[in-house]
Every structure is written in structure tokens, then in C-alpha cells.
N, C-alpha and C. Protein backbone atom coordinates (compact mmCIF):
# COMPACT_ATOMS: atom_id res chain seq x y z
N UNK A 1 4.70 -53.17 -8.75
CA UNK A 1 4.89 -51.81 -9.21
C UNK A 1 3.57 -51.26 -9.74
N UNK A 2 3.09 -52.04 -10.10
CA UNK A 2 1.59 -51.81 -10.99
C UNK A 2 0.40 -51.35 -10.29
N UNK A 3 0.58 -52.07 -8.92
CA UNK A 3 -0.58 -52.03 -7.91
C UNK A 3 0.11 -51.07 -6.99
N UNK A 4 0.88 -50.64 -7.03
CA UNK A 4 1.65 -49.03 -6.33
C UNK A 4 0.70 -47.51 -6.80
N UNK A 5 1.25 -48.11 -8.55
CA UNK A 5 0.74 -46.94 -9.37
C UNK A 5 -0.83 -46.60 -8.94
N UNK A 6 -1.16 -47.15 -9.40
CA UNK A 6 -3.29 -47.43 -8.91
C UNK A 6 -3.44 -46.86 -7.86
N UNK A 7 -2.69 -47.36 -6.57
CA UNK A 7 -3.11 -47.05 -5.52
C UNK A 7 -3.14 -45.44 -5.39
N UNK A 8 -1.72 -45.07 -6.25
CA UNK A 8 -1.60 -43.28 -6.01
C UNK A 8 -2.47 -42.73 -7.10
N UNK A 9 -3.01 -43.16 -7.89
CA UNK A 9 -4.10 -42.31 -8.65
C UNK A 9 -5.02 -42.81 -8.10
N UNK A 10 -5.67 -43.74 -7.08
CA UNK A 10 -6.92 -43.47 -6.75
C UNK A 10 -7.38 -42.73 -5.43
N UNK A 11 -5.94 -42.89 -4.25
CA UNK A 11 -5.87 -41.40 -3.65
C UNK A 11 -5.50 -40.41 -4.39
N UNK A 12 -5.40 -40.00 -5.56
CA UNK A 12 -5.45 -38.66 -6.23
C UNK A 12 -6.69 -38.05 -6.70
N UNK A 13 -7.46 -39.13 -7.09
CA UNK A 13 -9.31 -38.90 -7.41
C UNK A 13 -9.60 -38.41 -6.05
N UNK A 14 -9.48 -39.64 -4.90
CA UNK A 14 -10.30 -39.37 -3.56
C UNK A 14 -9.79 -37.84 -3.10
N UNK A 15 -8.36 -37.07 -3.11
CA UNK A 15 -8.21 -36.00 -2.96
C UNK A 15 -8.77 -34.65 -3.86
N UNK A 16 -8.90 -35.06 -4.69
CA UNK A 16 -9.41 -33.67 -5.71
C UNK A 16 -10.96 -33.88 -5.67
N UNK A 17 -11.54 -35.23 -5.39
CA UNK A 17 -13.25 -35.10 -5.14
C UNK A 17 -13.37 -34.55 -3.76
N UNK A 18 -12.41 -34.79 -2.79
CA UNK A 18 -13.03 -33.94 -1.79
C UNK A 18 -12.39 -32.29 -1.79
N UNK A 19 -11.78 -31.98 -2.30
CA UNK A 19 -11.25 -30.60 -2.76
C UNK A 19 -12.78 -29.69 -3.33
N UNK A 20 -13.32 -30.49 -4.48
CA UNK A 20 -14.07 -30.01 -4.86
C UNK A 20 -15.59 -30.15 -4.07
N UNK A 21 -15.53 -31.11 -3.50
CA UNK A 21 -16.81 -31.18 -2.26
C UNK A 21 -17.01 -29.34 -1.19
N UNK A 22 -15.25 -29.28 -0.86
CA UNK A 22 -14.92 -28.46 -0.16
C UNK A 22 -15.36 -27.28 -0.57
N UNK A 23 -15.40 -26.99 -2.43
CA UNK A 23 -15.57 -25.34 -2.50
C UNK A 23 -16.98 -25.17 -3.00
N UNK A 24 -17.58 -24.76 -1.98
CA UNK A 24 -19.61 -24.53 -1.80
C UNK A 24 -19.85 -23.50 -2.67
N UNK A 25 -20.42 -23.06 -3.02
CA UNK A 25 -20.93 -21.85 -3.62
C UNK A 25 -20.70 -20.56 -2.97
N UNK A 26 -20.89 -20.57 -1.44
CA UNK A 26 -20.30 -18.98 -0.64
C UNK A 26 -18.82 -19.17 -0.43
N UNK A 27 -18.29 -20.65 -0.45
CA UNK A 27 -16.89 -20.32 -0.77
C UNK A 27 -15.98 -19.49 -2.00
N UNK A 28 -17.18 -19.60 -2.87
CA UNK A 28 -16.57 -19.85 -4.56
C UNK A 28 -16.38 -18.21 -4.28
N UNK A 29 -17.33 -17.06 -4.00
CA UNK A 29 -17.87 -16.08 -4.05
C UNK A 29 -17.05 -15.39 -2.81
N UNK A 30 -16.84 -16.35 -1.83
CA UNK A 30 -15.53 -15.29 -0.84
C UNK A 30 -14.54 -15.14 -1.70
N UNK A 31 -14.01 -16.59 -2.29
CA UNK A 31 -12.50 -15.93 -3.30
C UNK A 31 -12.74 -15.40 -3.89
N UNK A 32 -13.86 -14.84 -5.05
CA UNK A 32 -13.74 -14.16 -5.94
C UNK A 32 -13.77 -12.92 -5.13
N UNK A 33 -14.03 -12.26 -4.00
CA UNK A 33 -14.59 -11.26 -3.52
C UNK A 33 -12.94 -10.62 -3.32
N UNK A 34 -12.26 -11.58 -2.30
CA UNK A 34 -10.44 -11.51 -2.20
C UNK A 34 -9.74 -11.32 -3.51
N UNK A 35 -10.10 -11.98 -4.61
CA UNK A 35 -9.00 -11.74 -5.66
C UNK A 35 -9.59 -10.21 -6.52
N UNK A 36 -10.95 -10.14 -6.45
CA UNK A 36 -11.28 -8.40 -6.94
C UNK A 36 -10.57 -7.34 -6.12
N UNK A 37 -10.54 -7.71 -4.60
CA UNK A 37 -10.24 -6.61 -3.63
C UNK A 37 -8.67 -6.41 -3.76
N UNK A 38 -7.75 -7.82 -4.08
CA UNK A 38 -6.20 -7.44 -4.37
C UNK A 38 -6.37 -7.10 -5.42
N UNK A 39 -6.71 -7.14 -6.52
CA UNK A 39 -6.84 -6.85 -7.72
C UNK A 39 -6.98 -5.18 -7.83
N UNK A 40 -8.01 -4.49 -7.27
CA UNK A 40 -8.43 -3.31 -7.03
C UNK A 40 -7.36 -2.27 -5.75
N UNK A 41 -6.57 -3.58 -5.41
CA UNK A 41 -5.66 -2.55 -4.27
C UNK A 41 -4.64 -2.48 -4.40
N UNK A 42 -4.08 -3.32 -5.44
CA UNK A 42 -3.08 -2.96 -6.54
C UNK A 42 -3.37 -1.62 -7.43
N UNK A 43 -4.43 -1.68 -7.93
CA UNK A 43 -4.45 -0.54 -8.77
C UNK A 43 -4.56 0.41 -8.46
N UNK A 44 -4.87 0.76 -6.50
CA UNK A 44 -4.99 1.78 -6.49
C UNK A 44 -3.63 2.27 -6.03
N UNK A 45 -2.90 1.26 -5.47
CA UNK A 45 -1.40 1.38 -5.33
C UNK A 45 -0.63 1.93 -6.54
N UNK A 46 -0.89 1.47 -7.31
CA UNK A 46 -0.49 1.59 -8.65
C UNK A 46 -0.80 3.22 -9.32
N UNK A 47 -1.57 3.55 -9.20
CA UNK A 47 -2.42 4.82 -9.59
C UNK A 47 -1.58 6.17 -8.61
N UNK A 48 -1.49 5.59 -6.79
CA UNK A 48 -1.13 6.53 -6.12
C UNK A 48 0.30 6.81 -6.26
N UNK A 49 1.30 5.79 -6.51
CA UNK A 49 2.57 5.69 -6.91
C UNK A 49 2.47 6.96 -8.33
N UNK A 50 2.04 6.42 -8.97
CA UNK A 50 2.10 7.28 -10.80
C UNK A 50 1.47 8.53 -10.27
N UNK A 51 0.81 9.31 -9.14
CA UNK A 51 0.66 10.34 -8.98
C UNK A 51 1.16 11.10 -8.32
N UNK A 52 2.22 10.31 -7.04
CA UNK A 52 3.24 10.73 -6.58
C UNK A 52 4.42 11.03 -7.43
N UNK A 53 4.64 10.38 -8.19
CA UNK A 53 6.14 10.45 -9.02
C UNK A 53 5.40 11.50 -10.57
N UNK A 54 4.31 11.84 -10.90
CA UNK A 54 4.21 12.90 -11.00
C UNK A 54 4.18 14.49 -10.58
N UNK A 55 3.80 14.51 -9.29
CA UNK A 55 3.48 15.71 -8.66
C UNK A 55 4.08 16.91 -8.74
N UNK A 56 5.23 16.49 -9.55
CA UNK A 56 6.38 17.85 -9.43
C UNK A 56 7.70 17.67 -8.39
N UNK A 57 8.23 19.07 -8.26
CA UNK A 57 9.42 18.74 -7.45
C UNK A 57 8.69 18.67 -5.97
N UNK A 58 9.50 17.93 -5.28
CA UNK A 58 8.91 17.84 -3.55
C UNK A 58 10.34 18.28 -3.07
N UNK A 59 11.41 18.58 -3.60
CA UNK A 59 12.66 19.03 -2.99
C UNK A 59 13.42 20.30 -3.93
N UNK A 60 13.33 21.29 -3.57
CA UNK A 60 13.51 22.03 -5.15
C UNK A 60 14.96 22.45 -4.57
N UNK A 61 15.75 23.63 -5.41
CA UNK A 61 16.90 24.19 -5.00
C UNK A 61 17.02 25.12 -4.36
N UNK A 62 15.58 26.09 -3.53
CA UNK A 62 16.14 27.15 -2.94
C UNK A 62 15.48 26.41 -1.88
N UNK A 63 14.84 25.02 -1.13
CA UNK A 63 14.49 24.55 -0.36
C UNK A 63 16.19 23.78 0.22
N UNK A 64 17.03 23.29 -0.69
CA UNK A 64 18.29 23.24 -0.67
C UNK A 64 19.10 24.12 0.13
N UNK A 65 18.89 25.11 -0.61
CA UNK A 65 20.16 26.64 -0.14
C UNK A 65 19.27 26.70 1.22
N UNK A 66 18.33 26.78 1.53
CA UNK A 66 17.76 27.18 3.04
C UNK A 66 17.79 26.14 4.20
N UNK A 67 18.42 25.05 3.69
CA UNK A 67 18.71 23.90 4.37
C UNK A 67 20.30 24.01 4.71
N UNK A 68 21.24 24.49 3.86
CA UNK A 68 22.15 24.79 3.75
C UNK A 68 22.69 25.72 4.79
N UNK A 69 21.90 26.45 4.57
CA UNK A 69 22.16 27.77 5.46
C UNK A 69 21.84 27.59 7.46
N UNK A 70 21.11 26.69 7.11
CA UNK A 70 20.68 26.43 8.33
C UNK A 70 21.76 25.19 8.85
N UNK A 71 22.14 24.35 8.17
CA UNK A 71 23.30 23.68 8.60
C UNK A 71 24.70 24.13 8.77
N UNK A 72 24.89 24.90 8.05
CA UNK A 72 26.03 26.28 8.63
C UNK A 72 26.14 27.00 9.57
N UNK A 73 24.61 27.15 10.00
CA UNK A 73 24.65 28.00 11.16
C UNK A 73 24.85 27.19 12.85
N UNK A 74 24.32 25.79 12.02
CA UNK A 74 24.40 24.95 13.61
C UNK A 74 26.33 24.33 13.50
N UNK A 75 26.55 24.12 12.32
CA UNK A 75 28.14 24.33 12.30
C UNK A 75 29.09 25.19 13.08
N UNK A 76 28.59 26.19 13.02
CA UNK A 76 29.19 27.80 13.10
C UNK A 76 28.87 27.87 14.93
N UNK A 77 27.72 27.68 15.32
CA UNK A 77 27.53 27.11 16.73
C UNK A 77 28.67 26.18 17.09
N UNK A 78 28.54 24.98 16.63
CA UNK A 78 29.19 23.57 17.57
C UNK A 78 31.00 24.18 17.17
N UNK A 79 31.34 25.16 16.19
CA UNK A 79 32.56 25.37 16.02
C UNK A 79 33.37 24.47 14.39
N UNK A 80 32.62 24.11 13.83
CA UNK A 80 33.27 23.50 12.90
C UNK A 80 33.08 24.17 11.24
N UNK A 81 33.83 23.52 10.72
CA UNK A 81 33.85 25.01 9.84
C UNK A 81 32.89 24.81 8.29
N UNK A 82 32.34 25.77 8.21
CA UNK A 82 31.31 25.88 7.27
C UNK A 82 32.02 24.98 5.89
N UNK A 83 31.42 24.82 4.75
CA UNK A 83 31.57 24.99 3.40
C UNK A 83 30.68 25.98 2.68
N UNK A 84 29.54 26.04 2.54
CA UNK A 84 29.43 27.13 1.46
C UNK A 84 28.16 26.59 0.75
N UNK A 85 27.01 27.71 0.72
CA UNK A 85 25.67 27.04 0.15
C UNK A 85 25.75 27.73 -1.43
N UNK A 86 27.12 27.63 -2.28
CA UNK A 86 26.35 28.12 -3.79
C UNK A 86 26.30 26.73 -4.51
N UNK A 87 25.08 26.62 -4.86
CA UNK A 87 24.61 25.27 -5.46
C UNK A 87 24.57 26.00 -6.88
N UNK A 88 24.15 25.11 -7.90
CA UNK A 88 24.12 25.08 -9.55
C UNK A 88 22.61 24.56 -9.63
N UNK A 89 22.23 24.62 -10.85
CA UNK A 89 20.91 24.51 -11.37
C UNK A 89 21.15 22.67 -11.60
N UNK A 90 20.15 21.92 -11.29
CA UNK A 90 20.49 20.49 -11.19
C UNK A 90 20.38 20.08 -12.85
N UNK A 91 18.97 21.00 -13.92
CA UNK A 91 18.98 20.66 -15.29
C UNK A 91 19.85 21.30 -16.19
């Protein structure tokens, strides 16, 4: 059992010394280059979201009633029967 144990911690040295053999100096400097660029494309995600969901209304109520009206009329064409565009103030 003893000489089991050993054996897996000294393939655990031989794996993490060549891990670290593996990351060169222009390696070190590509990842950092990848984790700034997600880092930075999050935020700009982040930024464009919070300026969209500011912008104001993008669907207002007389853009409503004129949608309305226009679906009544293709109603009123195919034969089926209207309802009625008086809408209410949504606040």
C-alpha cells in the first residue's frame, strides 16, 4: 500500500514539472492577452446591455394603436372580425 502511495506522488511531481516546463514566457503572455480580451468583452457586453435597457421606450402606445389598426384592416380583408384598437395608458 505504501509503495502504491509514492508511486502516485511521484507521477504527480513528474506531471506538474512538466506542466510548468510547458508554460514559456510567450505562453504566459498569450493567456494573459485572452483573459484581458474576455475580461474587456464582457464589459463591453455589459455596458451595451445597460445602454440598451436604458434608451427609453422602443415600443410606445401610439406605435401600438398603428399596429392595431393595421391588423384590423388585414382582418377586415381575410373577413374575420375586428376587435377594437382603444388601448389605456400602460403607467
Amino acid at each position: 500500500m505504501e509503495a502504491g502511495y509514492s508511486e502516485i506522488m511521484a507521477f504527480k511531481a513528474e506531471v506538474f514539472k512538466g506542466l510548468n516546463n510547458r508554460l514559456d514566457p510567450a505562453r504566459k503572455i498569450g493567456i494573459a492577452l485572452l483573459v484581458v480580451f474576455v475580461i474587456l468583452s464582457t464589459l463591453y457586453q455589459l455596458l451595451d446591455s445597460y445602454r440598451f435597457r436604458n434608451s427609453g421606450a422602443r415600443f410606445t402606445l401610439n406605435d401600438g394603436q398603428a399596429l392595431c389598426a393595421r391588423v384590423l384592416r388585414l382582418e377586415a380583408i381575410q373577413g374575420y372580425a375586428g376587435g377594437g384598437c382603444k388601448f389605456g395608458s400602460s403607467k
